[in-house]
Protein backbone atom coordinates (compact mmCIF):
# COMPACT_ATOMS: atom_id res chain seq x y z
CA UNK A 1 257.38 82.12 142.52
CA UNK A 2 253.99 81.11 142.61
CA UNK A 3 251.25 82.81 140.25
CA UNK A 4 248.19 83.45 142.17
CA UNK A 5 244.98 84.69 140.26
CA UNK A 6 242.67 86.95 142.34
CA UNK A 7 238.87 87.18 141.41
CA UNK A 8 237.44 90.23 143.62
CA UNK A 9 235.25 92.48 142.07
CA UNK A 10 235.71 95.82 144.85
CA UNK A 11 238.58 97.50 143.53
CA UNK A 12 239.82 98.25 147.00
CA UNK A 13 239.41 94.69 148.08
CA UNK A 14 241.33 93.40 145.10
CA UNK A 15 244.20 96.30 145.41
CA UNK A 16 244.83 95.38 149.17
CA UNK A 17 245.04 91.34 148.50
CA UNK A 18 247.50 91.66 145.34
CA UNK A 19 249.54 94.14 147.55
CA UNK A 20 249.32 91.47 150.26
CA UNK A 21 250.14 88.84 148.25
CA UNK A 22 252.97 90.88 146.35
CA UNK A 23 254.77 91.29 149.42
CA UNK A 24 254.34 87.74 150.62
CA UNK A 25 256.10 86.83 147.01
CA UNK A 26 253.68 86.06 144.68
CA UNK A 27 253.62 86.64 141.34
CA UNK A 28 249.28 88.01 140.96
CA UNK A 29 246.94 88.81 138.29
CA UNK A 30 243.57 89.94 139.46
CA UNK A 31 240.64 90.10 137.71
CA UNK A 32 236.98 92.08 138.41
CA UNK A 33 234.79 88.77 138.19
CA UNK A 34 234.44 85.08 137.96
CA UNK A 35 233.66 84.82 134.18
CA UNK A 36 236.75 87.27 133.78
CA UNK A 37 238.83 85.05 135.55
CA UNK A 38 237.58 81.89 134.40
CA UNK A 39 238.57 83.45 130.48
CA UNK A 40 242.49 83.86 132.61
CA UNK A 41 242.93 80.67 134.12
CA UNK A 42 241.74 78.79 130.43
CA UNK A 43 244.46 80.76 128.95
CA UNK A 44 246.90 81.34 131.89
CA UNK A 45 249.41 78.94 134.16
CA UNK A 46 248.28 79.48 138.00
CA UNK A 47 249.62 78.01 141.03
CA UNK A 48 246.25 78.88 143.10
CA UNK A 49 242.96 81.39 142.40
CA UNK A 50 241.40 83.41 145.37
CA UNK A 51 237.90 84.10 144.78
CA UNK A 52 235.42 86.22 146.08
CA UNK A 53 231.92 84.53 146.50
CA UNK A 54 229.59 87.33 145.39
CA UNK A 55 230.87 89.07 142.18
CA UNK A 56 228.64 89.98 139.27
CA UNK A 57 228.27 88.20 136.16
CA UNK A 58 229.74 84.58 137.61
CA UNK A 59 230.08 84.05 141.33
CA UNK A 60 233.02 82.45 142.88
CA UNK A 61 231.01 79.37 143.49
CA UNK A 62 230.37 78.82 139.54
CA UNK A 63 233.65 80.22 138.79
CA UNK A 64 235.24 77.29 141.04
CA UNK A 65 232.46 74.81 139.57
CA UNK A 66 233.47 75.43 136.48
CA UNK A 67 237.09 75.44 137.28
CA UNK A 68 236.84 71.91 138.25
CA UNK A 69 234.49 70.23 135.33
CA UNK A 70 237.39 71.54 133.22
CA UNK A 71 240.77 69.09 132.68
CA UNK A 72 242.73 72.03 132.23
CA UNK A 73 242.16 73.48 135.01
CA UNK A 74 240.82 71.28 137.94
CA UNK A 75 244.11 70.98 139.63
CA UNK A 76 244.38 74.61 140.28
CA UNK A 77 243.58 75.03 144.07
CA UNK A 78 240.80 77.35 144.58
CA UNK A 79 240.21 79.20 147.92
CA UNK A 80 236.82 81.10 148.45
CA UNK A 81 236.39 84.14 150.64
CA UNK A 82 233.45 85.40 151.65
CA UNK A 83 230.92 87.12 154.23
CA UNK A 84 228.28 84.16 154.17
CA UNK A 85 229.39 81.65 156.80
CA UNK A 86 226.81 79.42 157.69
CA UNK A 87 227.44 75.98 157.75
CA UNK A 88 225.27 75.61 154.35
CA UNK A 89 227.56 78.54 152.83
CA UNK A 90 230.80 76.98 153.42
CA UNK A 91 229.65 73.12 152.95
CA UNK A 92 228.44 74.47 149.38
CA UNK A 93 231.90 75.83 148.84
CA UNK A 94 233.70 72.50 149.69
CA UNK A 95 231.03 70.66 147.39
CA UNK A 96 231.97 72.24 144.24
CA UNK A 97 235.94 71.71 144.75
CA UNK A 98 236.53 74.45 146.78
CA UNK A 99 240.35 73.52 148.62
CA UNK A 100 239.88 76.00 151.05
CA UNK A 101 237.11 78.55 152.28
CA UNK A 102 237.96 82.00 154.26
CA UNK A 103 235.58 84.37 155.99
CA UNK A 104 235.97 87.95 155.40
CA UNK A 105 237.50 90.22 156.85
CA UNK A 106 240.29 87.86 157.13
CA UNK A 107 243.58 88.23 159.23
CA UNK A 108 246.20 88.78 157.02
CA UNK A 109 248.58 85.96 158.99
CA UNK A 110 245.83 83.26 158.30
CA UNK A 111 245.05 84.19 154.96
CA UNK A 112 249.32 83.91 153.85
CA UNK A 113 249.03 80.54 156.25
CA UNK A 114 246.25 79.03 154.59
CA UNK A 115 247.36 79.97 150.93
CA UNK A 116 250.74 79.00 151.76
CA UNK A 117 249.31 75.54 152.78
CA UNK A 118 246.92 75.31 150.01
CA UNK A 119 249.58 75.39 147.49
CA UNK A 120 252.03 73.05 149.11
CA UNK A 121 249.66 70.35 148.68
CA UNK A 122 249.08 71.25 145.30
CA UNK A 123 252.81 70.68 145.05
């Protein structure tokens, strides 16, 4: 079972993609922030994270920056959701490591194929 850490800082957000990702068989920890899960995935074992851009205290760009300057962690594959979708917003995402980037609101049979894909070539 793959362990998938969530960084989404709306509570109802986070709720509805660890049920999602519950039922697709995941095993999920979620977290309220980037610097909150950045502390997890230095201390945890994770298949994948799925981060929220715009969270308080570290954004899911820095989180997945970070993420990726680190040898314990670079191999994790980190998706990004967000609102911002410019061509700027999503060529930023891919330049800091980003594996994958998802616009919100996303459709819940992409978001289980693109995950799915994400960590079978992290396999």
């Amino acid at each position: 079972m793959a362990r998938i850490l969530v960084a989404e800082d709306d509570p109802k957000n986070r709720e509805i993609l660890g049920d999602n990702l519950e039922d697709w068989g995941y095993q999920v920890t979620s977290t309220r922030d980037g610097a909150e899960a950045l502390e997890r995935a230095n201390h945890g074992d994770f298949d994948l994270i799925l981060s929220d851009w715009m969270m308080p205290r570290m954004t899911g760009i820095k989180l997945c920056e970070s993420l990726k300057q680190n040898e314990n962690t670079r191999h994790i594959p980190v998706v990004i959701l967000s609102t911002k979708d410019s061509k700027e917003d999503i060529a930023q995402a891919y330049d800091v490591g980003a594996h994958d980037y998802i616009s919100k609101p996303s459709k819940k049979d992409d978001l289980q194929n693109r995950l799915a894909k994400a960590l079978t070539s992290n396999a």
